[in-house]
N, C-alpha and C. Protein backbone atom coordinates (compact mmCIF):
# COMPACT_ATOMS: atom_id res chain seq x y z
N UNK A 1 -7.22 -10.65 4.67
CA UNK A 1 -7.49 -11.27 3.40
C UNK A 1 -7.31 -10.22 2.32
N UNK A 2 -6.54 -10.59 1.15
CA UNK A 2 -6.19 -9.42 0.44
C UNK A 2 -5.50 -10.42 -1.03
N UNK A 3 -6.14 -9.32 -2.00
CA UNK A 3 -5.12 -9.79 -3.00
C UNK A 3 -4.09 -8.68 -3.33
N UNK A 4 -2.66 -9.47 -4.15
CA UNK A 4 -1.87 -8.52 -4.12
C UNK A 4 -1.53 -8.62 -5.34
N UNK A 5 -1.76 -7.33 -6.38
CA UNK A 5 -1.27 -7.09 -7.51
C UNK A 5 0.38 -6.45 -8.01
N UNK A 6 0.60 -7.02 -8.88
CA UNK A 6 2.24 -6.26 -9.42
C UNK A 6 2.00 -5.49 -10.49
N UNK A 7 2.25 -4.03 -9.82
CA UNK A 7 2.48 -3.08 -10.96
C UNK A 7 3.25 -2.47 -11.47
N UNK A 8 4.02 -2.39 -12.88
CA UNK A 8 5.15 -1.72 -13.11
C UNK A 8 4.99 -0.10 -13.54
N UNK A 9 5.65 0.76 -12.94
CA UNK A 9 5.40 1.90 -13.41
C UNK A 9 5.99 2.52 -14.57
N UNK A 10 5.66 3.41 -15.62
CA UNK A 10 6.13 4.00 -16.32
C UNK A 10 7.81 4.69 -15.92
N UNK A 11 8.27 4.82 -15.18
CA UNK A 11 9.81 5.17 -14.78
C UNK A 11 10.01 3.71 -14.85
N UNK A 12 9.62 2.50 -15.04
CA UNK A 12 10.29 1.47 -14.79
C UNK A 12 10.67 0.62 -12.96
N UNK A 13 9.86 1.86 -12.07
CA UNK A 13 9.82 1.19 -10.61
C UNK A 13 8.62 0.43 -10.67
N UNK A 14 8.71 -0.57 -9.80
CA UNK A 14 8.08 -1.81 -9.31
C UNK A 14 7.43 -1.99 -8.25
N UNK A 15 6.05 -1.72 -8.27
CA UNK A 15 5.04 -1.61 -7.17
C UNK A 15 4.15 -2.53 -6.78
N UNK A 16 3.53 -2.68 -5.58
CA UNK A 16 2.47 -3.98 -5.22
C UNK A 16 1.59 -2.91 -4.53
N UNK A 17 0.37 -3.54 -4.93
CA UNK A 17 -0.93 -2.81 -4.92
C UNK A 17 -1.90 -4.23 -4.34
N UNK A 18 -2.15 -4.23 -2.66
CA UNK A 18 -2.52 -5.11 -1.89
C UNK A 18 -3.66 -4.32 -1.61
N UNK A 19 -4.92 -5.29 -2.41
CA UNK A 19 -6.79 -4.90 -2.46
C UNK A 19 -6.80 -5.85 -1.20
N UNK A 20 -7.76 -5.02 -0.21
CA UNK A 20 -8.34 -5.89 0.78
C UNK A 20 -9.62 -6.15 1.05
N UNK A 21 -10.08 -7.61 1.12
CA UNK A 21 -11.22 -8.23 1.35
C UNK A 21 -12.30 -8.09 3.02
N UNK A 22 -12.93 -8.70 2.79
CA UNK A 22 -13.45 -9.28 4.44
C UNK A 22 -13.54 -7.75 5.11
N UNK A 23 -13.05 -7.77 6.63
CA UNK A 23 -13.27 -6.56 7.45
C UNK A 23 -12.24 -5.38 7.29
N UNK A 24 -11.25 -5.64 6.06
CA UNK A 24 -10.54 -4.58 5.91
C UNK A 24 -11.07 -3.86 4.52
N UNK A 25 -11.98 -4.74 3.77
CA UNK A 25 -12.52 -4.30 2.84
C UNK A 25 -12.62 -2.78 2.07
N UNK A 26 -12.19 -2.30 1.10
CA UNK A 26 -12.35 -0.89 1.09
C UNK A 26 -10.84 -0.26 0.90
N UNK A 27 -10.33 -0.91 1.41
CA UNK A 27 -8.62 -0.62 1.61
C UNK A 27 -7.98 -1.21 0.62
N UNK A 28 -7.15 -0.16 0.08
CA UNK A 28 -6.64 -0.48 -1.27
C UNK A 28 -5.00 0.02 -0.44
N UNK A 29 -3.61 -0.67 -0.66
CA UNK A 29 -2.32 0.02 -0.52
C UNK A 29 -1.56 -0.46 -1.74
N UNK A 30 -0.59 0.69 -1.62
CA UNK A 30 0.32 0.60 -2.52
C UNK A 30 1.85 0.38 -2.06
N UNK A 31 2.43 -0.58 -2.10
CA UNK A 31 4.01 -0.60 -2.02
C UNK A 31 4.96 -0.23 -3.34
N UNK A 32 5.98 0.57 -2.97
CA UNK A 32 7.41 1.09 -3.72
C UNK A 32 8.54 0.16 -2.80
N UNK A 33 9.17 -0.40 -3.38
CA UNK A 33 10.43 -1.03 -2.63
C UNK A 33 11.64 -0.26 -3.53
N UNK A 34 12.39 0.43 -2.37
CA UNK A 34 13.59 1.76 -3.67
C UNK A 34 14.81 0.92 -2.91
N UNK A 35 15.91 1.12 -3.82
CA UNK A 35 16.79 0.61 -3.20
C UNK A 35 17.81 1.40 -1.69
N UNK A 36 17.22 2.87 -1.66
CA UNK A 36 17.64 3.37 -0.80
C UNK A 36 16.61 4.37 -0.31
N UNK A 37 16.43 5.51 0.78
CA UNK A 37 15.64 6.24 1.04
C UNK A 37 15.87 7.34 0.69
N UNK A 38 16.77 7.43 -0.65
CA UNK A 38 17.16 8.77 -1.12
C UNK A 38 17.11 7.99 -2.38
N UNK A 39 16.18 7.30 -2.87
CA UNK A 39 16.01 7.07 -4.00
C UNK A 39 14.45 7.93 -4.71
N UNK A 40 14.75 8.61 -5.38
CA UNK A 40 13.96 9.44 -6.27
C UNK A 40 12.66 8.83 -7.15
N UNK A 41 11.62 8.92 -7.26
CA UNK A 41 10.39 8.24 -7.82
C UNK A 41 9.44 9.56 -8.49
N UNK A 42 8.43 8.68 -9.37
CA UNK A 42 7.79 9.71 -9.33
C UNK A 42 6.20 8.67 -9.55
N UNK A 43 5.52 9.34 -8.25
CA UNK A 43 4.41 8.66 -7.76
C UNK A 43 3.47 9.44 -9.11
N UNK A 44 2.72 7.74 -8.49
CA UNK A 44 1.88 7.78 -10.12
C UNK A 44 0.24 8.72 -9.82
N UNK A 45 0.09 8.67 -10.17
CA UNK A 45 -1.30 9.63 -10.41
C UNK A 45 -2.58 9.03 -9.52
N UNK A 46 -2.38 7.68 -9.53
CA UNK A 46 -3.72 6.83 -8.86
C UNK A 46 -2.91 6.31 -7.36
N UNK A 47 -1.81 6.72 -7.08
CA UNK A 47 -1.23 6.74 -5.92
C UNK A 47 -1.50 7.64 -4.77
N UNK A 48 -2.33 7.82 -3.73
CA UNK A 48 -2.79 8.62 -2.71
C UNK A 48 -1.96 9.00 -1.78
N UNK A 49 -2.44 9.29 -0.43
CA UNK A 49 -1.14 9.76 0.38
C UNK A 49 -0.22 9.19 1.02
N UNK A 50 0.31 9.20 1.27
CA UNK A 50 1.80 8.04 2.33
C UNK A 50 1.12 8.17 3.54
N UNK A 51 1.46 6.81 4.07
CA UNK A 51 0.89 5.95 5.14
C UNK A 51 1.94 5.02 5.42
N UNK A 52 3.09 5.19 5.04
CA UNK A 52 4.35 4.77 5.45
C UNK A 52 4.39 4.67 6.76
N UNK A 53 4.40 6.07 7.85
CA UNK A 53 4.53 6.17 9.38
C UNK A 53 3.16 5.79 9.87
N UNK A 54 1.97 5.65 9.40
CA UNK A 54 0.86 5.27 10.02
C UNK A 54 0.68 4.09 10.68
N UNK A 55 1.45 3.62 11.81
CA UNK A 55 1.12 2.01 12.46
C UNK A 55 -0.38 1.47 11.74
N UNK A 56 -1.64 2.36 11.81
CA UNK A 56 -2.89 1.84 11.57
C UNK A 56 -3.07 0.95 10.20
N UNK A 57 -1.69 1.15 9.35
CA UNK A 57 -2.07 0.56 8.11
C UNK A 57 -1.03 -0.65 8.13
N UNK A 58 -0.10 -1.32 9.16
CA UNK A 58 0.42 -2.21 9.21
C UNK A 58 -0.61 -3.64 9.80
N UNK A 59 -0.15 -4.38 8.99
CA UNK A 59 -0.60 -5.75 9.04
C UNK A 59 -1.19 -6.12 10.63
N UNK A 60 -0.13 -6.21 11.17
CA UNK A 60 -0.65 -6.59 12.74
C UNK A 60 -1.58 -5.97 12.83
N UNK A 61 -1.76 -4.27 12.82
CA UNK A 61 -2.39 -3.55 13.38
C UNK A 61 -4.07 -3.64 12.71
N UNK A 62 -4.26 -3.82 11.42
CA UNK A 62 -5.32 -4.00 10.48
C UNK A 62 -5.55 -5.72 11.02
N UNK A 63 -5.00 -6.47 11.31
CA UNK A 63 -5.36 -7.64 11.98
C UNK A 63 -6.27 -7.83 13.23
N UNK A 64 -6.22 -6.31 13.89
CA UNK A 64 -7.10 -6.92 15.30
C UNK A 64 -8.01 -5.25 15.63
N UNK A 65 -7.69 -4.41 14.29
CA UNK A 65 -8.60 -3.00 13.98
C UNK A 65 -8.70 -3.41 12.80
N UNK A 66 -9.67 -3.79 12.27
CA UNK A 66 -10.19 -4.08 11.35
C UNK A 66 -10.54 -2.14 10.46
N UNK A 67 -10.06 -2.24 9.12
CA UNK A 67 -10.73 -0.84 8.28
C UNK A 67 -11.42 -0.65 8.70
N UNK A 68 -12.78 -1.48 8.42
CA UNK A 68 -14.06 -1.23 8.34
C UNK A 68 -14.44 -0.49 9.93
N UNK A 69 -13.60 -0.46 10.87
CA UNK A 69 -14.30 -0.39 12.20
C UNK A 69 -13.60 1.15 12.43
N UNK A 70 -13.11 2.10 11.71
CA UNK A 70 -12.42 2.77 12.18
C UNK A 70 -13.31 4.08 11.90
C-alpha cells in the first residue's frame, strides 16, 4: 500500500517518490527513469542512497518481508 508522488527536479528530470503505508510503513523510495544508463543526473539533496541492486526494496520482495519486520 503506497502512495506515489510526481516530482520534477530542478535539471528538469522526472521522478516518483512512492510513500509506503500499512507494514511497509516508514519507507519512503525514489524513482529516476533516464533514458539510458549513461545518462547523467544530479541527485537532489532529499534523495538518500541507491537501492537500485537491493532485491529487499523490490515490490515482490517488500510484499511477503514486510519494512517494518526487518
Amino acid at each position: 500500500d503506497k502512495t506515489r508522488y510526481p516530482v520534477h527536479g530542478e535539471d528538469g528530470m522526472s521522478w516518483v517518490v512512492d510513500v509506503f503505508r500499512g507494514a511497509n510503513a516508514g519507507l519512503v523510495l525514489a524513482e529516476i527513469e533516464l533514458p539510458s544508463e549513461t545518462t547523467e543526473f544530479a541527485r537532489p539533496p532529499w534523495c538518500g542512497d541507491e537501492v537500485t541492486d537491493d532485491d529487499r526494496y523490490y515490490n515482490e520482495y517488500l510484499a511477503h518481508h514486510p519494512f517494518s519486520t526487518w
